[in-house]
N, C-alpha and C. Protein backbone atom coordinates (compact mmCIF):
# COMPACT_ATOMS: atom_id res chain seq x y z
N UNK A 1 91.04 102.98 129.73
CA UNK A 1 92.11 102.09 130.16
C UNK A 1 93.45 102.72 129.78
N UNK A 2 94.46 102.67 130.49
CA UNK A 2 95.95 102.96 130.49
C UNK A 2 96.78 102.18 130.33
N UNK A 3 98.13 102.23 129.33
CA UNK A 3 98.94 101.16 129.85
C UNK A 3 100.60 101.31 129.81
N UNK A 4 101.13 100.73 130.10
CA UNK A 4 102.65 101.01 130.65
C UNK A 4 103.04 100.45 129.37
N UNK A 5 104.04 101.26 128.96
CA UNK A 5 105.31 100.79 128.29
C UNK A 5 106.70 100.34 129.10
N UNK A 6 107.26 99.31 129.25
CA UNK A 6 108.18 98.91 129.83
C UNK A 6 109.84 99.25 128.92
N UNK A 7 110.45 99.74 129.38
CA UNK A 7 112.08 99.99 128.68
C UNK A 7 112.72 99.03 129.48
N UNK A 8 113.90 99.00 129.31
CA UNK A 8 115.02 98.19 129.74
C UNK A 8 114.18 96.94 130.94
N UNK A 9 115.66 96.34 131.65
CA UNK A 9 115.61 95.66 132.45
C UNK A 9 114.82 93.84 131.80
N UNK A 10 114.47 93.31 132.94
CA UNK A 10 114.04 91.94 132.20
C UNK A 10 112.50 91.85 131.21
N UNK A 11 112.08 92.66 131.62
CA UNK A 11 110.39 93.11 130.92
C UNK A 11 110.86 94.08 129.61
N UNK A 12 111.60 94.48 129.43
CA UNK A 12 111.78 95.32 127.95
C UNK A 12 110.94 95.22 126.85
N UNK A 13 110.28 95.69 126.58
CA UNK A 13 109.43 96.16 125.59
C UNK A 13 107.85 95.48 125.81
N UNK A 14 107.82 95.56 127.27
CA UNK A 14 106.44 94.71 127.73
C UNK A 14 105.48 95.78 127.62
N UNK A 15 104.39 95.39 127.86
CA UNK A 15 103.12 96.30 127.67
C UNK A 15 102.12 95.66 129.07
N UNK A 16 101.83 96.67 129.52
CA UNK A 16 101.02 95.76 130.77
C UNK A 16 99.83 97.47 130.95
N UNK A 17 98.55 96.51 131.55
CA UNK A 17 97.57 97.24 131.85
C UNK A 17 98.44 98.21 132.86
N UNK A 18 97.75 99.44 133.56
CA UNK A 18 98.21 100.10 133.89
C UNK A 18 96.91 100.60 135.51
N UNK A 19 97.16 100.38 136.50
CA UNK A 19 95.65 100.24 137.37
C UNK A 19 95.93 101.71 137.89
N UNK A 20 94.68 102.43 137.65
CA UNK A 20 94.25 104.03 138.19
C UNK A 20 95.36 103.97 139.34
N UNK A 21 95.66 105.28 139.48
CA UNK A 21 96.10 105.63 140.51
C UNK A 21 98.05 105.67 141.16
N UNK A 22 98.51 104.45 139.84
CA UNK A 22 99.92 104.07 139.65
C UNK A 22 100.58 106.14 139.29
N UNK A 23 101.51 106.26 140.09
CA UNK A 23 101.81 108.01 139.74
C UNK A 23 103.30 107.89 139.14
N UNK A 24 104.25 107.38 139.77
CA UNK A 24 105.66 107.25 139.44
C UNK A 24 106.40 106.16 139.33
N UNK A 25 106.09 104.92 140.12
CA UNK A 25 106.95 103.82 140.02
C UNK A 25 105.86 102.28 139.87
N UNK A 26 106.20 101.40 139.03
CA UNK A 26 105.80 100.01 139.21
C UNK A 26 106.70 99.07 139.54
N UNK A 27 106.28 98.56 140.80
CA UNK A 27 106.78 97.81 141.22
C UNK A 27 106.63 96.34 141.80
N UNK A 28 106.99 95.35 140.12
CA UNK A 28 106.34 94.29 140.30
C UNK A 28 107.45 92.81 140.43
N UNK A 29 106.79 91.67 141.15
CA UNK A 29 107.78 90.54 141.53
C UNK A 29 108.09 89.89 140.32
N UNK A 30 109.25 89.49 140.40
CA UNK A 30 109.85 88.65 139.45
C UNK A 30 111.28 87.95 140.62
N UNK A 31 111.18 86.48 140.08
CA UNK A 31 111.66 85.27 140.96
C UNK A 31 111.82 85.48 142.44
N UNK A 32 112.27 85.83 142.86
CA UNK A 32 112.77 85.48 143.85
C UNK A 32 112.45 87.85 145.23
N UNK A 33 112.40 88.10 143.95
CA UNK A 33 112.32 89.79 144.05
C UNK A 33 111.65 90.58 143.89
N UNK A 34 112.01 91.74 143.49
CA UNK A 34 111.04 92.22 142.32
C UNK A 34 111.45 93.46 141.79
N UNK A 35 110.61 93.81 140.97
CA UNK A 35 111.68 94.77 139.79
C UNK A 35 110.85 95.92 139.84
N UNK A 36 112.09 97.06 139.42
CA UNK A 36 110.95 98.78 139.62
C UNK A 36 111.74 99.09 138.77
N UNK A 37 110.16 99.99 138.17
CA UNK A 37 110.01 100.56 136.99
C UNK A 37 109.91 102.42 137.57
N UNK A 38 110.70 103.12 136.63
CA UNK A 38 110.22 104.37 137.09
C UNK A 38 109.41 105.20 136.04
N UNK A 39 108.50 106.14 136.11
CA UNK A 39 107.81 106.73 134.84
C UNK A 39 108.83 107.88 134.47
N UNK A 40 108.65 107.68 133.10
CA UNK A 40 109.53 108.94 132.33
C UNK A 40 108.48 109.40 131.63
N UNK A 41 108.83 110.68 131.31
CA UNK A 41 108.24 111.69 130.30
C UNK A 41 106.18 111.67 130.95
N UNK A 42 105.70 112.57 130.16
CA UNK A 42 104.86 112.59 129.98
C UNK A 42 103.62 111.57 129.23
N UNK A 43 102.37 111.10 129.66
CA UNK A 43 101.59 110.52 129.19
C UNK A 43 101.29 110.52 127.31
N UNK A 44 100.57 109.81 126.34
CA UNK A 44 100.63 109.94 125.16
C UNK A 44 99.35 109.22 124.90
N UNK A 45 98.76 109.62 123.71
CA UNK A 45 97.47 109.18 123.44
C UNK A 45 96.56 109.75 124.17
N UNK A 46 96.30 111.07 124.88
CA UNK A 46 95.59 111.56 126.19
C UNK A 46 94.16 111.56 124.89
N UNK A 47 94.00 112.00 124.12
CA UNK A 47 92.62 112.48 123.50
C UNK A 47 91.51 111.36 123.57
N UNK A 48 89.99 111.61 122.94
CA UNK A 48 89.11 110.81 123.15
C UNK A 48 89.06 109.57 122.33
N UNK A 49 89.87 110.07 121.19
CA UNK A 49 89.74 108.85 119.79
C UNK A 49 91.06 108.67 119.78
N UNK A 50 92.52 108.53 120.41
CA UNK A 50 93.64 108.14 119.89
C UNK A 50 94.33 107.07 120.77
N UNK A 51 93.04 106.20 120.72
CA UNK A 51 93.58 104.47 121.94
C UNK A 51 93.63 105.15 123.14
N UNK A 52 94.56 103.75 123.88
CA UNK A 52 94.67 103.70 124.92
C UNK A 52 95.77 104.92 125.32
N UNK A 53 95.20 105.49 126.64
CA UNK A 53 96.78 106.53 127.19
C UNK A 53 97.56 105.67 127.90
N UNK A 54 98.70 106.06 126.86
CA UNK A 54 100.32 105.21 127.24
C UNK A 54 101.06 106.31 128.11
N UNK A 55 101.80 105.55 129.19
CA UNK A 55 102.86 105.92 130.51
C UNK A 55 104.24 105.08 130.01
N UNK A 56 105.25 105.95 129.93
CA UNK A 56 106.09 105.00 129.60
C UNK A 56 107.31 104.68 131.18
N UNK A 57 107.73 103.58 130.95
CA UNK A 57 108.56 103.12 132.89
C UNK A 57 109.19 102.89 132.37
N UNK A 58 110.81 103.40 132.84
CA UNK A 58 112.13 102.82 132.12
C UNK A 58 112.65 101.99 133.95
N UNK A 59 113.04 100.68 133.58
CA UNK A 59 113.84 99.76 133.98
C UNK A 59 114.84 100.66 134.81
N UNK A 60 114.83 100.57 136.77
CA UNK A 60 115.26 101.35 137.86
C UNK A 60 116.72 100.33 138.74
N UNK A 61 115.89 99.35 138.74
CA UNK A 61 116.44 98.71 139.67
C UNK A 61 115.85 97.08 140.09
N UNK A 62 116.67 96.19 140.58
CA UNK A 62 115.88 94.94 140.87
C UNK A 62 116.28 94.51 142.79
N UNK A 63 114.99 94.23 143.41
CA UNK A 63 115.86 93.87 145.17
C UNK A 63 116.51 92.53 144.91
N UNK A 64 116.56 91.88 144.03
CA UNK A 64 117.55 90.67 144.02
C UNK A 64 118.18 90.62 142.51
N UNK A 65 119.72 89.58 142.99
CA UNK A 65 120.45 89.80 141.92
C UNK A 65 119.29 88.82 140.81
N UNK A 66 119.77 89.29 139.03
CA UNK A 66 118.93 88.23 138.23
C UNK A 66 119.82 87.98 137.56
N UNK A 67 119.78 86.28 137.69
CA UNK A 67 120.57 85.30 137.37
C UNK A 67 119.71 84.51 136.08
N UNK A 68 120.53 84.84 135.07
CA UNK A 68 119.61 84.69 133.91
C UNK A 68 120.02 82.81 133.27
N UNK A 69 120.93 82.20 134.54
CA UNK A 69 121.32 80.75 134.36
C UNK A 69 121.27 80.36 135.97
N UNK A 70 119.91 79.80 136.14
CA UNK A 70 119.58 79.34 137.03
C UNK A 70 120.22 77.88 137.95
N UNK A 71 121.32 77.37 136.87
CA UNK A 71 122.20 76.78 137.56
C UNK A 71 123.02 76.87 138.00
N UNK A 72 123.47 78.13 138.20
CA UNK A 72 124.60 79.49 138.80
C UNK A 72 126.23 79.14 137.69
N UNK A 73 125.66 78.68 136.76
CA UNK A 73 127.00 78.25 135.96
C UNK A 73 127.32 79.64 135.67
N UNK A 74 129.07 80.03 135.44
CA UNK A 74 129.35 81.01 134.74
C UNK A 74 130.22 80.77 133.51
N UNK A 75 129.65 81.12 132.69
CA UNK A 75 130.55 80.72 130.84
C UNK A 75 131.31 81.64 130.58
């Protein structure tokens, strides 16, 4: 099993399974959009005994604005 490290954006410091075959970008919905992740660096943990192999995705971009006050108030 593989799994993503998430950097920036609204998922920051998330951890999510990682499904075979993902090469450069995750790109998953959130409200109304959805948010992409791009892979940086190289894989970690590759050996037989050192856990799971971690991919790390730093925070790219979102297709809609995120409005983190859903009553469009601005303070």
């Amino acid at each position: 099993m593989a799994i993503a490290r998430l950097a920036g954006g609204p998922l920051d410091g998330q951890i999510i399974p990682l499904d075979p075959g993902v090469t450069d970008s995750l790109i998953m919905p959130y409200g109304e959009g959805q948010l992409i992740y791009r892979r940086v660096g190289a894989e970690a943990n590759t050996g037989a005994h050192d856990g799971p192999t971690e991919a790390r995705f730093v925070y790219e971009e979102a297709t809609e604005d995120i409005n983190p006050d859903p009553d469009g108030r601005d303070e």
